[in-house]
C-alpha atoms as a PDB file:
ATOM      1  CA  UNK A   1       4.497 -56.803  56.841  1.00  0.00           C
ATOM      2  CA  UNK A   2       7.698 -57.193  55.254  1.00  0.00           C
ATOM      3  CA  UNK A   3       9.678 -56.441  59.037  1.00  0.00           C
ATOM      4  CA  UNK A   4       7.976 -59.108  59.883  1.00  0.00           C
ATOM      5  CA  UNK A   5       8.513 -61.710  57.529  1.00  0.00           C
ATOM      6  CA  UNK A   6      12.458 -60.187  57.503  1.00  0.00           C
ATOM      7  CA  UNK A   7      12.528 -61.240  61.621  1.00  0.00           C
ATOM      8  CA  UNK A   8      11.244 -64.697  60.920  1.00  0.00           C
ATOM      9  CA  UNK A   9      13.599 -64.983  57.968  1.00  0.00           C
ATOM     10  CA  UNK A  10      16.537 -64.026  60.429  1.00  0.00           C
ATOM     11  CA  UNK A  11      15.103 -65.780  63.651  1.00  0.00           C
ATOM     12  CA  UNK A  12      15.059 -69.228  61.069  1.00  0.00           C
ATOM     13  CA  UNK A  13      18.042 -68.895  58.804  1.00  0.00           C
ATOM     14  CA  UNK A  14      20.888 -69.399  60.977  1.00  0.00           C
ATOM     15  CA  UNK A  15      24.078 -68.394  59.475  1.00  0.00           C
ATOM     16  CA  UNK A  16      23.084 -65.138  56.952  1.00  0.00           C
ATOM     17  CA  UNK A  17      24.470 -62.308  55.575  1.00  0.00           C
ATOM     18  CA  UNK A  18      24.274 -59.198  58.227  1.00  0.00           C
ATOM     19  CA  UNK A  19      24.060 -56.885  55.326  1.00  0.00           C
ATOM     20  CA  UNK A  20      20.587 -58.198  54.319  1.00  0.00           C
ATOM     21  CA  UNK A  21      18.103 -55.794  55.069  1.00  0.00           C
ATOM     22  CA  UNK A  22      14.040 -55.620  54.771  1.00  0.00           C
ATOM     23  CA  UNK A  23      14.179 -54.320  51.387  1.00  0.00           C
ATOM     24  CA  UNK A  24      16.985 -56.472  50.292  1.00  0.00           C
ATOM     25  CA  UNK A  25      14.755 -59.395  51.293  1.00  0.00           C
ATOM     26  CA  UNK A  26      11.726 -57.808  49.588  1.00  0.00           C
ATOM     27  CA  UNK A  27      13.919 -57.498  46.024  1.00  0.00           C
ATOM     28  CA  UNK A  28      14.912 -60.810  46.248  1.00  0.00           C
ATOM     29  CA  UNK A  29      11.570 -61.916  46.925  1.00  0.00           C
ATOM     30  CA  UNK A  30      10.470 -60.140  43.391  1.00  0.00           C
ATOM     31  CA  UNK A  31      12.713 -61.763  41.314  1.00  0.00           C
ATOM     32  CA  UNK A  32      11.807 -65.911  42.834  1.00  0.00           C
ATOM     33  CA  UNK A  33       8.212 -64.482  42.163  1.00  0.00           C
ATOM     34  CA  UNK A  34       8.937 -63.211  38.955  1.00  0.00           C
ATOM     35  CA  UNK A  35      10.836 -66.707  37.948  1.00  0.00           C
ATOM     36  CA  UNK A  36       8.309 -68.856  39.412  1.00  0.00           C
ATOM     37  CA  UNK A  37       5.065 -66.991  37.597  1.00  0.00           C
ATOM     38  CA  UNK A  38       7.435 -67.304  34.345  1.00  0.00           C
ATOM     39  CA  UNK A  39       8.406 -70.850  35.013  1.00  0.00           C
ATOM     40  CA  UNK A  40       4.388 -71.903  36.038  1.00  0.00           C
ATOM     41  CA  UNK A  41       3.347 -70.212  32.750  1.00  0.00           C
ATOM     42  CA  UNK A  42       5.471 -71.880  30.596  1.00  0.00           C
ATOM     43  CA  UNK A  43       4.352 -75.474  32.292  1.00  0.00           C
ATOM     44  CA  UNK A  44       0.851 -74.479  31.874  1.00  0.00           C
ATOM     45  CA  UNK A  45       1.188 -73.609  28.430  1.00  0.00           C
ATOM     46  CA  UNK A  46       2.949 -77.227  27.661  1.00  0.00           C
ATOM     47  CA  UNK A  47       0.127 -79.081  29.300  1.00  0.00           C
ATOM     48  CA  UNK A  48      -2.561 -77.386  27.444  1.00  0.00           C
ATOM     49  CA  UNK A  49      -1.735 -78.517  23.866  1.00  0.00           C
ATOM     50  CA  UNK A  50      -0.523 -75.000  22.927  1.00  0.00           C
ATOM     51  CA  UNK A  51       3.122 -75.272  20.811  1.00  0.00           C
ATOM     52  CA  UNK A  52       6.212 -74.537  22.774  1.00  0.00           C
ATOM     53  CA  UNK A  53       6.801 -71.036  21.616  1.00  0.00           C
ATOM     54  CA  UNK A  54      10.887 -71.434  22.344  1.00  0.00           C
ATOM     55  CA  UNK A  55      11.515 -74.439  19.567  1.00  0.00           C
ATOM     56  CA  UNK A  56      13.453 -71.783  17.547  1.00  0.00           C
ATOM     57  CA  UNK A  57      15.810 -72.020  20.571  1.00  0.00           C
ATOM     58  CA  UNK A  58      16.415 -75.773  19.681  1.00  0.00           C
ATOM     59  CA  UNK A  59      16.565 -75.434  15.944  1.00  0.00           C
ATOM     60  CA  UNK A  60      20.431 -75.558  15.004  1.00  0.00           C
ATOM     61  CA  UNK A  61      20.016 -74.881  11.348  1.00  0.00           C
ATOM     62  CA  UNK A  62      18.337 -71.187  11.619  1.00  0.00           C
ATOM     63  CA  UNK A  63      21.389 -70.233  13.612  1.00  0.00           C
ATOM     64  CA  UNK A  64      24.892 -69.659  11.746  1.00  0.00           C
ATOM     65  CA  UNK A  65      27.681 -68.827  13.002  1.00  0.00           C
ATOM     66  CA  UNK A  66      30.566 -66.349  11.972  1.00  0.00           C
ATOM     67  CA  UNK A  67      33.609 -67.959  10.238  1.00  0.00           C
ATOM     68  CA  UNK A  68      36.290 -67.864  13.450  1.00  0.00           C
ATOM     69  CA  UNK A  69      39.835 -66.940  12.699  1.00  0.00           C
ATOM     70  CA  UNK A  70      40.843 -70.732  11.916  1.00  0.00           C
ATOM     71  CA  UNK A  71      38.180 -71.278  10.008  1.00  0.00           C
ATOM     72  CA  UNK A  72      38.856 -68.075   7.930  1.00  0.00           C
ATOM     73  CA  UNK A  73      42.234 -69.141   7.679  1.00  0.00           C
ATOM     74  CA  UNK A  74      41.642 -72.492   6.324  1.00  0.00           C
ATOM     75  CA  UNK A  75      39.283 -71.358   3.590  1.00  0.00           C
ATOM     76  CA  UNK A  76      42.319 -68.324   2.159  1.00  0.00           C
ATOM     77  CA  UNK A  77      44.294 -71.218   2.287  1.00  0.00           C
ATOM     78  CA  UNK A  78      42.649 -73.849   0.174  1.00  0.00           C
ATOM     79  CA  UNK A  79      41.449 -71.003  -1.685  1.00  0.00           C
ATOM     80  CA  UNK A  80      44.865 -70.273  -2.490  1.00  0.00           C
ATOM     81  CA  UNK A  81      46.104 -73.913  -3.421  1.00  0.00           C
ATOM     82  CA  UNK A  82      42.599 -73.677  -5.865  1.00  0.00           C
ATOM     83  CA  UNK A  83      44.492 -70.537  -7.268  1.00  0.00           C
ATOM     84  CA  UNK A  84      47.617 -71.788  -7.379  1.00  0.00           C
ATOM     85  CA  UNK A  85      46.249 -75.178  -9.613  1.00  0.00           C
ATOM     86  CA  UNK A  86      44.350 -72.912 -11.729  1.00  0.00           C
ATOM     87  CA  UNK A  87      46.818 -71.110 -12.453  1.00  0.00           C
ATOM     88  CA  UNK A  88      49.041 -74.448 -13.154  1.00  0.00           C
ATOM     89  CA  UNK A  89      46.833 -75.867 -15.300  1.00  0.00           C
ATOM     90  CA  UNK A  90      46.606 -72.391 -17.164  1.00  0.00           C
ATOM     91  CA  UNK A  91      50.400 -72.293 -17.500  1.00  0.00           C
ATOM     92  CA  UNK A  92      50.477 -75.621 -19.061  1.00  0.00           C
ATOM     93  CA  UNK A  93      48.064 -75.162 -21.474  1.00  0.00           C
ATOM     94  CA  UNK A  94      49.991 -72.426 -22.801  1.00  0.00           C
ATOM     95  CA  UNK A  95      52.742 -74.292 -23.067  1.00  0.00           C
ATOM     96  CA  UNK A  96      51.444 -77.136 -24.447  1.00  0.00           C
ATOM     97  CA  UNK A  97      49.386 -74.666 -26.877  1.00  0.00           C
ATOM     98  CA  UNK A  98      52.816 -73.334 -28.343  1.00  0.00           C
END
């Protein structure tokens, strides 16, 4: 079956790749199945009623991400000048203590 779909494919594609052969053809054929059984599903189940199983996909507030090296950066920083203030502040009302 599958040399003959493979000489049809050939005989109607024009300009292919030389390399393809019947099982090649056959794999590739797997995987559009595959996608297009997933893809029919997934359509059936949104015209049904049932929920859309995927909305945690869309939801932006379950996902956090890590601090990046700016970010981390920023944060030692103004952690710092917070430090630096308290410490300030500390200094000053020790001296104004004496």
């Amino acid at each position: 079956m599958w040399n003959r779909i493979f000489q049809t494919w050939r005989d109607n594609m024009g300009a292919y790749d030389e390399a393809r052969t019947t099982n090649g053809l056959g794999c590739r054929w797997g995987k559009i199945l595959a996608a297009k059984r997933e893809a029919l599903r997934m359509y059936e189940d949104l015209t049904t009623g049932k929920p859309f199983k995927y909305e945690h996909c869309n939801n932006a507030d379950v996902v956090v991400r890590p601090q990046g090296r700016k970010g981390t950066k920023k944060k030692k920083r103004r952690l710092n000048d917070e430090k630096s203030v308290v410490d300030a502040l500390y200094n000053l009302q020790s001296t104004l203590e004496k």
